[in-house]
C-alpha atoms as a PDB file:
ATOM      1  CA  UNK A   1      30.172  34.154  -2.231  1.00  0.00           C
ATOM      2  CA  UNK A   2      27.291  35.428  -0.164  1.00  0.00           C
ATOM      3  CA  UNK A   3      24.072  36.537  -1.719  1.00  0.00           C
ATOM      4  CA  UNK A   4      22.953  40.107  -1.734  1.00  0.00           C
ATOM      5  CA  UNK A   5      20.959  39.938   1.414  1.00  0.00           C
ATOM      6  CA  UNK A   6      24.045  38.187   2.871  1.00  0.00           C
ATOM      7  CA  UNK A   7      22.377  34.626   3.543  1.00  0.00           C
ATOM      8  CA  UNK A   8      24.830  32.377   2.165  1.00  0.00           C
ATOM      9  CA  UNK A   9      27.967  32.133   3.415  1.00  0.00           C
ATOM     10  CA  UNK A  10      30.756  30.941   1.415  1.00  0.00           C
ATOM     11  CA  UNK A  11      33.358  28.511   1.940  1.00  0.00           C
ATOM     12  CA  UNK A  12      35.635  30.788   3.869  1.00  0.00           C
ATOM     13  CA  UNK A  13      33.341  31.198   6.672  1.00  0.00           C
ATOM     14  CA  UNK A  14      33.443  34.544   7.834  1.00  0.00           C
ATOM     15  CA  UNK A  15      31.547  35.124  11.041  1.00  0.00           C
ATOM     16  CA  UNK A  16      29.211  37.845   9.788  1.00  0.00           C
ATOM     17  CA  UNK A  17      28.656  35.814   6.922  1.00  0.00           C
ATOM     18  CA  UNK A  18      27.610  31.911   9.078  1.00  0.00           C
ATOM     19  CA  UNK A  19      25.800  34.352  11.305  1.00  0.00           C
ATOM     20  CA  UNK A  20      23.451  36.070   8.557  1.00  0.00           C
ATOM     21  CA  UNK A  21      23.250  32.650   6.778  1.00  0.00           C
ATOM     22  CA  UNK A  22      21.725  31.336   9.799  1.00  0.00           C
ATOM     23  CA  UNK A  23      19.682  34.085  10.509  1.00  0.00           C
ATOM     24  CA  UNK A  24      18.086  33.505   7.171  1.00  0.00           C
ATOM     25  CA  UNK A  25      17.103  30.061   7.681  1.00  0.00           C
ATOM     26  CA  UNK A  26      15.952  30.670  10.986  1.00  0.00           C
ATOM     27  CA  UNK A  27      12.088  30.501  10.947  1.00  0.00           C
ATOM     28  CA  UNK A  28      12.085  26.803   9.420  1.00  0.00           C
ATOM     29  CA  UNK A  29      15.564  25.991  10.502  1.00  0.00           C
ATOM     30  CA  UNK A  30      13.869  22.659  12.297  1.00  0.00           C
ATOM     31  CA  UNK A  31      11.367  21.658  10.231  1.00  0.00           C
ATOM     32  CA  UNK A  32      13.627  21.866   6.864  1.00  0.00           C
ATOM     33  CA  UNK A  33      16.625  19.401   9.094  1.00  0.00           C
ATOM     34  CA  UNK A  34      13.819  16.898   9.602  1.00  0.00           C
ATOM     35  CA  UNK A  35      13.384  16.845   5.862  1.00  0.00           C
ATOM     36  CA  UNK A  36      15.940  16.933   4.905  1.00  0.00           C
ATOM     37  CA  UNK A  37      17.857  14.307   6.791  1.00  0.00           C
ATOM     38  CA  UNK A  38      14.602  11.390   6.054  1.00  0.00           C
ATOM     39  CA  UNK A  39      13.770  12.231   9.956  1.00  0.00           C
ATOM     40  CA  UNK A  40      17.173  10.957  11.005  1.00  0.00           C
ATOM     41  CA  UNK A  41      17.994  13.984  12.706  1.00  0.00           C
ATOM     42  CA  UNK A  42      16.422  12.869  15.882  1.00  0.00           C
ATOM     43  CA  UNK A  43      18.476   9.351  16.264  1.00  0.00           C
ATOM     44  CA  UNK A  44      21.406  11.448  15.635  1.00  0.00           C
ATOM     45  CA  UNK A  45      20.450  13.859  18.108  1.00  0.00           C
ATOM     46  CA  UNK A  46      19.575  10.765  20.720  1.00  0.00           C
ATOM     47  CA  UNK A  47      22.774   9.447  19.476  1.00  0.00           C
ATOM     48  CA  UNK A  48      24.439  12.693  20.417  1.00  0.00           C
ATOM     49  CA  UNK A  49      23.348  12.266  24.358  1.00  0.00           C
ATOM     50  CA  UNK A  50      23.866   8.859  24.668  1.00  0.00           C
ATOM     51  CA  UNK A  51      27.654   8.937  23.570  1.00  0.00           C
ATOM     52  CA  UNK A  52      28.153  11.829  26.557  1.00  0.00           C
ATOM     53  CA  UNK A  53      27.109   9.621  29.282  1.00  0.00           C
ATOM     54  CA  UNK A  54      25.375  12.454  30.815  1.00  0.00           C
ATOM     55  CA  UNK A  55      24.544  12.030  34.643  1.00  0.00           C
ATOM     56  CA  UNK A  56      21.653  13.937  36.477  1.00  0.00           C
ATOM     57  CA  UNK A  57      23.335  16.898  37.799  1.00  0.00           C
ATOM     58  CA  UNK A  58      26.190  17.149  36.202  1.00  0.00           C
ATOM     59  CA  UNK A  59      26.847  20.957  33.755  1.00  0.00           C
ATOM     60  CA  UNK A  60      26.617  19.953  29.865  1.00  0.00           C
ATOM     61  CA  UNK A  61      27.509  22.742  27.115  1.00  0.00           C
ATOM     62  CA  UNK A  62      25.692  22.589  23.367  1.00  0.00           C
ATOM     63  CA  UNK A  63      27.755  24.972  21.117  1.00  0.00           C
ATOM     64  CA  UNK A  64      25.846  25.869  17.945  1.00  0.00           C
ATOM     65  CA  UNK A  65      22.839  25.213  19.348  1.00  0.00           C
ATOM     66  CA  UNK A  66      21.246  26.736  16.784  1.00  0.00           C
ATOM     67  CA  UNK A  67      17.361  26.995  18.280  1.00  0.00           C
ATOM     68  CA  UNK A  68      18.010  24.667  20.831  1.00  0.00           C
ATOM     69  CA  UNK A  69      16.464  21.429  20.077  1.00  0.00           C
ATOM     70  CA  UNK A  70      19.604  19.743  20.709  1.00  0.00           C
ATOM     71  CA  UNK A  71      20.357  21.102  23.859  1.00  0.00           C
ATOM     72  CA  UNK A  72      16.600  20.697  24.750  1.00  0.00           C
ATOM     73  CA  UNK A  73      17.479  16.611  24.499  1.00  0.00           C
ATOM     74  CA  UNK A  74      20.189  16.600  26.453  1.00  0.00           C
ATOM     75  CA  UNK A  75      18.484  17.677  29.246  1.00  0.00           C
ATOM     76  CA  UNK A  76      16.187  14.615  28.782  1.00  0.00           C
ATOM     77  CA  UNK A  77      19.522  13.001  30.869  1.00  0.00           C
ATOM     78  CA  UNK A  78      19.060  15.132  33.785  1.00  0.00           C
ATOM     79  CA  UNK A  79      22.124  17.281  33.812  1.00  0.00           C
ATOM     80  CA  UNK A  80      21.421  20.907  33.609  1.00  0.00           C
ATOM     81  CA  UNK A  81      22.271  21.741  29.404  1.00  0.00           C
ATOM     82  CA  UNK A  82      22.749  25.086  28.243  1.00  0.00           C
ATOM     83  CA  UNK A  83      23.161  26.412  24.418  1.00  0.00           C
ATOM     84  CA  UNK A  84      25.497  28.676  22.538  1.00  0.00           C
ATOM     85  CA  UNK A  85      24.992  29.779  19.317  1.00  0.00           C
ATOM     86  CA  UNK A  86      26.765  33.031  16.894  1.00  0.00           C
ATOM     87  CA  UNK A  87      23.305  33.542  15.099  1.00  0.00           C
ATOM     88  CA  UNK A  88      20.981  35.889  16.699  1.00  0.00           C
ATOM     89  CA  UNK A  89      18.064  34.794  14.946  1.00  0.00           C
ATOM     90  CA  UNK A  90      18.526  31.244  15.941  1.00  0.00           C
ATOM     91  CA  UNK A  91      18.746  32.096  19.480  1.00  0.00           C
ATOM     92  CA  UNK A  92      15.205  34.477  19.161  1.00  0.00           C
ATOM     93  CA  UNK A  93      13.431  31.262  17.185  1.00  0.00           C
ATOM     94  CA  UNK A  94      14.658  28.853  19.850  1.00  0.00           C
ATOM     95  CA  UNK A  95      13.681  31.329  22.795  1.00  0.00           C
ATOM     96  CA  UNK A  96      10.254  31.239  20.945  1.00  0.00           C
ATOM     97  CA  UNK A  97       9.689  27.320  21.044  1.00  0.00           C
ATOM     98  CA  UNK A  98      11.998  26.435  23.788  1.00  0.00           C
ATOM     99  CA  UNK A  99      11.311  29.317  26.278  1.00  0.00           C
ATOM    100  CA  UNK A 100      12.659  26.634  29.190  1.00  0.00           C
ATOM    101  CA  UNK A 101      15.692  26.035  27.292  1.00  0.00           C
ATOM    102  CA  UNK A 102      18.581  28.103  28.332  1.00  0.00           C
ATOM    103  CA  UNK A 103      20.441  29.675  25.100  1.00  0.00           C
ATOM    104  CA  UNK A 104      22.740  32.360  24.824  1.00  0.00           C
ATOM    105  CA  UNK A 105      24.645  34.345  22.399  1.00  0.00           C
ATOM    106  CA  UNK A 106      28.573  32.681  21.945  1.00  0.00           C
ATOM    107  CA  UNK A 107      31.039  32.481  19.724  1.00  0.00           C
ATOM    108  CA  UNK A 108      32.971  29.013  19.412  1.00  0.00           C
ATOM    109  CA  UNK A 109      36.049  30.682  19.647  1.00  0.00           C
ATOM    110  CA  UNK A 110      35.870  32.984  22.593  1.00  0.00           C
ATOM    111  CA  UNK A 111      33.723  31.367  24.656  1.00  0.00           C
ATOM    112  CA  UNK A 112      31.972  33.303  27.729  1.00  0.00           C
ATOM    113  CA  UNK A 113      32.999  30.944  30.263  1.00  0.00           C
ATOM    114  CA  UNK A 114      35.454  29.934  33.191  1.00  0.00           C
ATOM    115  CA  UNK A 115      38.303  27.339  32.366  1.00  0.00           C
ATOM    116  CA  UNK A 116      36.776  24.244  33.718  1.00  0.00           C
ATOM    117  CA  UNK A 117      32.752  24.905  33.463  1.00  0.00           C
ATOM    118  CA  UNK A 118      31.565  21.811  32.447  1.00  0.00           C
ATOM    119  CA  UNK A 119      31.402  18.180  32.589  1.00  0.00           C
ATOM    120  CA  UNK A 120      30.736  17.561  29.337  1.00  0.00           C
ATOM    121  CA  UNK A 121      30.644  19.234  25.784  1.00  0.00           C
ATOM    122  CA  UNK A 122      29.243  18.844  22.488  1.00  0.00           C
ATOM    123  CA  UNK A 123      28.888  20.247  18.859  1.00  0.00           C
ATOM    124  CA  UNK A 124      26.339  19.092  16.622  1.00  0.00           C
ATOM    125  CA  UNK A 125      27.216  20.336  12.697  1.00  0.00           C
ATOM    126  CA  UNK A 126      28.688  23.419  13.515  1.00  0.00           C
ATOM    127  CA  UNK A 127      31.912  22.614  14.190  1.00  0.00           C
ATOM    128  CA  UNK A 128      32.555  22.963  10.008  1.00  0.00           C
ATOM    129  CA  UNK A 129      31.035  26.211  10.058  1.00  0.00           C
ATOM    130  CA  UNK A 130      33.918  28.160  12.155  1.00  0.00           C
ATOM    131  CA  UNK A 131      36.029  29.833  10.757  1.00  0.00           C
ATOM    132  CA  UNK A 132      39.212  27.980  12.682  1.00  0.00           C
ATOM    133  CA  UNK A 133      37.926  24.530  14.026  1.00  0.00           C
ATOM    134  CA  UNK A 134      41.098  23.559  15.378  1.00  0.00           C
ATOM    135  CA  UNK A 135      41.026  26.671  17.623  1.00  0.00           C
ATOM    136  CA  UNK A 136      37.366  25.834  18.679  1.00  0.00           C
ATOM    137  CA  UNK A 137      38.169  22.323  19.403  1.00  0.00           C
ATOM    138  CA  UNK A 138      41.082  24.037  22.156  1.00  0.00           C
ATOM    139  CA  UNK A 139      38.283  26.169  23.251  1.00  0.00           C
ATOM    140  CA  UNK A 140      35.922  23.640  24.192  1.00  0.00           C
ATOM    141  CA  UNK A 141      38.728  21.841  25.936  1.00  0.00           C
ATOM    142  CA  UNK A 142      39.369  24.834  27.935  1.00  0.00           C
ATOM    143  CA  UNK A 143      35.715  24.928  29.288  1.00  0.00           C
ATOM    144  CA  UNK A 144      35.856  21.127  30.184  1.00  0.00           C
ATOM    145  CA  UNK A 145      36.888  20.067  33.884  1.00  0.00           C
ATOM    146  CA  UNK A 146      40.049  17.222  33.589  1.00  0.00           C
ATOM    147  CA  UNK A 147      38.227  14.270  32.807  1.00  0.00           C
ATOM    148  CA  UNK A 148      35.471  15.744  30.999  1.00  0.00           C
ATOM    149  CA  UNK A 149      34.117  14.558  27.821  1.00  0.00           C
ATOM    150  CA  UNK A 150      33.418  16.091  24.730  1.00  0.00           C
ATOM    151  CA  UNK A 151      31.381  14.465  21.387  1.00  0.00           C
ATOM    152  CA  UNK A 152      31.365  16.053  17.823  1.00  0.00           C
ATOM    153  CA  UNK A 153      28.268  15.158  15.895  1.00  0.00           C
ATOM    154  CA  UNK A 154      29.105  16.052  12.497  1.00  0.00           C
ATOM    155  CA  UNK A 155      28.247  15.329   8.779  1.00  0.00           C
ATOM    156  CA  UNK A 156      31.152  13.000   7.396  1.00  0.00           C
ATOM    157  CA  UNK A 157      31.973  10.065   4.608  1.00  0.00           C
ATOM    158  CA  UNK A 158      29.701   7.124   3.907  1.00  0.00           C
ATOM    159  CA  UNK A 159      31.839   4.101   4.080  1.00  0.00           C
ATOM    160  CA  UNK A 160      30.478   2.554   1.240  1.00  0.00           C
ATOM    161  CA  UNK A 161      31.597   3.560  -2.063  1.00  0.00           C
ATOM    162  CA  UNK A 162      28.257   3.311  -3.744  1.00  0.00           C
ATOM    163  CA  UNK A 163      26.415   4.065  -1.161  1.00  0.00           C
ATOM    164  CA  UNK A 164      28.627   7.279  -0.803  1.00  0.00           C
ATOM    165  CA  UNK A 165      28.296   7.996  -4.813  1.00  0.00           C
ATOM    166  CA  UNK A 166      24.522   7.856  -4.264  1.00  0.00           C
ATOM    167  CA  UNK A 167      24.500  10.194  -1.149  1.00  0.00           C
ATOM    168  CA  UNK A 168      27.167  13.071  -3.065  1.00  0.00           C
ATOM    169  CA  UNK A 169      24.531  13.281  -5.623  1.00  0.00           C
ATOM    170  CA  UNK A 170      21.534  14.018  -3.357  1.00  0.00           C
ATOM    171  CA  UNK A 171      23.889  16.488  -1.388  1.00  0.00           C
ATOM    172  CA  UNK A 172      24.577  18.401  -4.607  1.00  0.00           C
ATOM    173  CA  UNK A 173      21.696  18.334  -6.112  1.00  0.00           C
ATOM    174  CA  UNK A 174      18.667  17.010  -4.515  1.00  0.00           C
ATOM    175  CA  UNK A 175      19.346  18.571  -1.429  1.00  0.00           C
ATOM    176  CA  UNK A 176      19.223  22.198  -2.602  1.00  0.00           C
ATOM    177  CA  UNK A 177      16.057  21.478  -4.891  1.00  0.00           C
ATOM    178  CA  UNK A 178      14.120  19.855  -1.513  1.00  0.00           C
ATOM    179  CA  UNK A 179      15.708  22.768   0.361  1.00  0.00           C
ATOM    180  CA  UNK A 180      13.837  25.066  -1.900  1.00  0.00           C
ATOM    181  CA  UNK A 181       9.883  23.625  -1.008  1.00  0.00           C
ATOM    182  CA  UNK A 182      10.824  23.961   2.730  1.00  0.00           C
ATOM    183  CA  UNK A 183      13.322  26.201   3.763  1.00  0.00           C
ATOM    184  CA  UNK A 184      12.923  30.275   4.277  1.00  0.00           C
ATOM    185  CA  UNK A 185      16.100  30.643   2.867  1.00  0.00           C
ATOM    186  CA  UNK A 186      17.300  27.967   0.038  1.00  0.00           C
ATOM    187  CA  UNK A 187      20.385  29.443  -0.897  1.00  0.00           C
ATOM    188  CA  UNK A 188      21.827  28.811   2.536  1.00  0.00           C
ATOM    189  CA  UNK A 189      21.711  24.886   1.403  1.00  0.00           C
ATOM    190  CA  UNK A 190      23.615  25.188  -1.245  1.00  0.00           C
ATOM    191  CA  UNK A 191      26.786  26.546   0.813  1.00  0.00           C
ATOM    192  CA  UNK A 192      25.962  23.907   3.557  1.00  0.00           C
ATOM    193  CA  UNK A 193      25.742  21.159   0.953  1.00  0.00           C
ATOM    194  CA  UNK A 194      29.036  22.616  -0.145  1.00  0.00           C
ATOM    195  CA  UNK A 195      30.602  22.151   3.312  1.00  0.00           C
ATOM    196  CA  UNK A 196      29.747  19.281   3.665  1.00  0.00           C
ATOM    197  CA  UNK A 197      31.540  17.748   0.966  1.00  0.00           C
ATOM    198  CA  UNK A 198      34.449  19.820   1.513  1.00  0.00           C
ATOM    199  CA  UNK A 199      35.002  18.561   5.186  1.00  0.00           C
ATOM    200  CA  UNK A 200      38.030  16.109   7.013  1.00  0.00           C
ATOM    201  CA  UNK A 201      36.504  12.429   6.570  1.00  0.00           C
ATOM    202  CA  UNK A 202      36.612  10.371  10.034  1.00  0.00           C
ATOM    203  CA  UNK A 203      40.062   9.963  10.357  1.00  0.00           C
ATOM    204  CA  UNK A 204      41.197  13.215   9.795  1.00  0.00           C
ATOM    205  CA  UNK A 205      38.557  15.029  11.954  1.00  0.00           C
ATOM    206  CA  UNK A 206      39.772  12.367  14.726  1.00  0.00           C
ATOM    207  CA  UNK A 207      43.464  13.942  14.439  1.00  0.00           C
ATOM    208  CA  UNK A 208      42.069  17.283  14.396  1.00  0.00           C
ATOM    209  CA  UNK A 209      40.335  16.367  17.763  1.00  0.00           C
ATOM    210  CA  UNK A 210      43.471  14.682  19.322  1.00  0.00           C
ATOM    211  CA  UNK A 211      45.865  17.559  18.287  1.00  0.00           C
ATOM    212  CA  UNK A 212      43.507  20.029  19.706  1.00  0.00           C
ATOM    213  CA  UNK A 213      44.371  18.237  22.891  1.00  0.00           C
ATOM    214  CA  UNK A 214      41.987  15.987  23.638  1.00  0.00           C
ATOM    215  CA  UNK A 215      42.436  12.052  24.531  1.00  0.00           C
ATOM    216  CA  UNK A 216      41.224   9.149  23.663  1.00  0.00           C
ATOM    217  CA  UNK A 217      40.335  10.020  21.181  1.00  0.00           C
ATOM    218  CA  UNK A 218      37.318   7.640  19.088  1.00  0.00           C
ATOM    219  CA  UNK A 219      34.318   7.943  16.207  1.00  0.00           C
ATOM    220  CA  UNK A 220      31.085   5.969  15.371  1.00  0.00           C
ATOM    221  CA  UNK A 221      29.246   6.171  12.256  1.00  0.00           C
ATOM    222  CA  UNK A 222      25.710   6.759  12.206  1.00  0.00           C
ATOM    223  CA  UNK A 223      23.743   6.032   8.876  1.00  0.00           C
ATOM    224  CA  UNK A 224      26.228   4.373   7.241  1.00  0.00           C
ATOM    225  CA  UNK A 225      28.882   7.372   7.922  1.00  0.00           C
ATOM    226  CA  UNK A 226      27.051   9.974   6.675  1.00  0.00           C
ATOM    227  CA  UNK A 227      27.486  10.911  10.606  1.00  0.00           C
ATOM    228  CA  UNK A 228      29.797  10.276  12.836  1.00  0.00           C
ATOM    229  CA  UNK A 229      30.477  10.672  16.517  1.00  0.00           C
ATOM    230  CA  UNK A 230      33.861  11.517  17.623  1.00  0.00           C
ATOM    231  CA  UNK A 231      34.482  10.840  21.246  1.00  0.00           C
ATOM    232  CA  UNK A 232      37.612  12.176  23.585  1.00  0.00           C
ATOM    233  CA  UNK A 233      38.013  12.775  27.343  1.00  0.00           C
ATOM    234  CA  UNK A 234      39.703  15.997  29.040  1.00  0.00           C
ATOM    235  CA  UNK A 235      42.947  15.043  30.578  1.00  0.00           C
END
């Protein structure tokens, strides 16, 4: 259920709902990931680039950019990086910090873009926030030349079994408490915390990918698989 300014989306995911949600958070949106991942969001981010094998000039895309920090580090590689996001006031805080940073309003499902656009592209934990990500896995293969990569950065299962009893308990109830001394909009961490648990583990995201038509399909953990990369090329 949403809250009565509309800030938390629930578990459904309707557009207008992720959108508000996100607009809540928005002021502190970077400051409360740093947080709230131990300052891990930055390797994963780093991560994130490295696994696209970016080369200077070629066209990357960043969907759910959010404010643009990730799209802002994968133009460290040179290629020219630009960022989509639903949320409105994620775009505004990002145009704030990032004024260089080219962002633009886009949905994940209707994408404002020719078939073949890109070389690359990527989603960094927003891929579990649309409403059909099997249908936004097809779109981002439809913007991707043949032979183009893509890589999903995206919360996932710790491999461990205590390690992964240890980290369910800080995501359903730590989190939300931490959420609440930092974020402008605490509520919203309860549905992501929420999400997070509810999503595909490693191997099932990977068959989402390769049914959406990609190839080649492949995943990394990062932090013990409380990330994970999935890798696949555009054939």
């Amino acid at each position: 259920m949403s809250t009565p300014h509309g800030r938390r989306a629930s578990l459904d995911k309707q557009p207008h709902e992720v959108a508000a949600m996100f607009d809540g958070v928005a002021a502190r949106y970077d400051l409360t990931n740093t947080v709230l991942s131990f300052g891990q969001d930055r390797p994963w981010r780093r991560a994130t680039r490295a696994a696209l094998g970016l080369r200077p000039g070629e066209r990357v895309l960043d969907v759910g950019a959010g404010t643009g920090v990730s799209t802002e580090e994968l133009a460290q590689s040179g290629a020219y990086a630009v960022g989509a996001d639903l949320s409105l006031g994620m775009l505004y805080a990002g145009k704030r910090s990032r004024p260089s940073v080219p962002l633009l309003a886009g949905d994940a499902l209707r994408l404002p873009f020719a078939d073949g656009s890109f070389d690359a592209v990527t989603i960094s934990f927003a891929l579990r926030n649309v409403t059909d990500p099997d249908a936004a896995l097809r779109e981002l293969a439809r913007v991707t030349r043949p032979g183009g990569r893509l890589v999903v950065c995206e919360f996932s299962t710790p491999v461990n079994p205590a390690f992964r009893t240890v980290y369910l308990s800080y995501l359903m109830r730590s989190l939300p408490a931490v959420a609440r001394t930092v974020s402008s909009n605490p509520d919203a961490y309860v549905y992501l915390a929420e999400s997070i648990r509810a999503w595909p583990d490693q191997a099932a995201l990977a068959a989402k990918v390769g049914a959406a038509g990609w190839q080649k399909v492949a995943w990394r953990n990062l932090t013990g698989g409380i990330v994970a990369l999935h890798r696949a090329v555009r054939e």
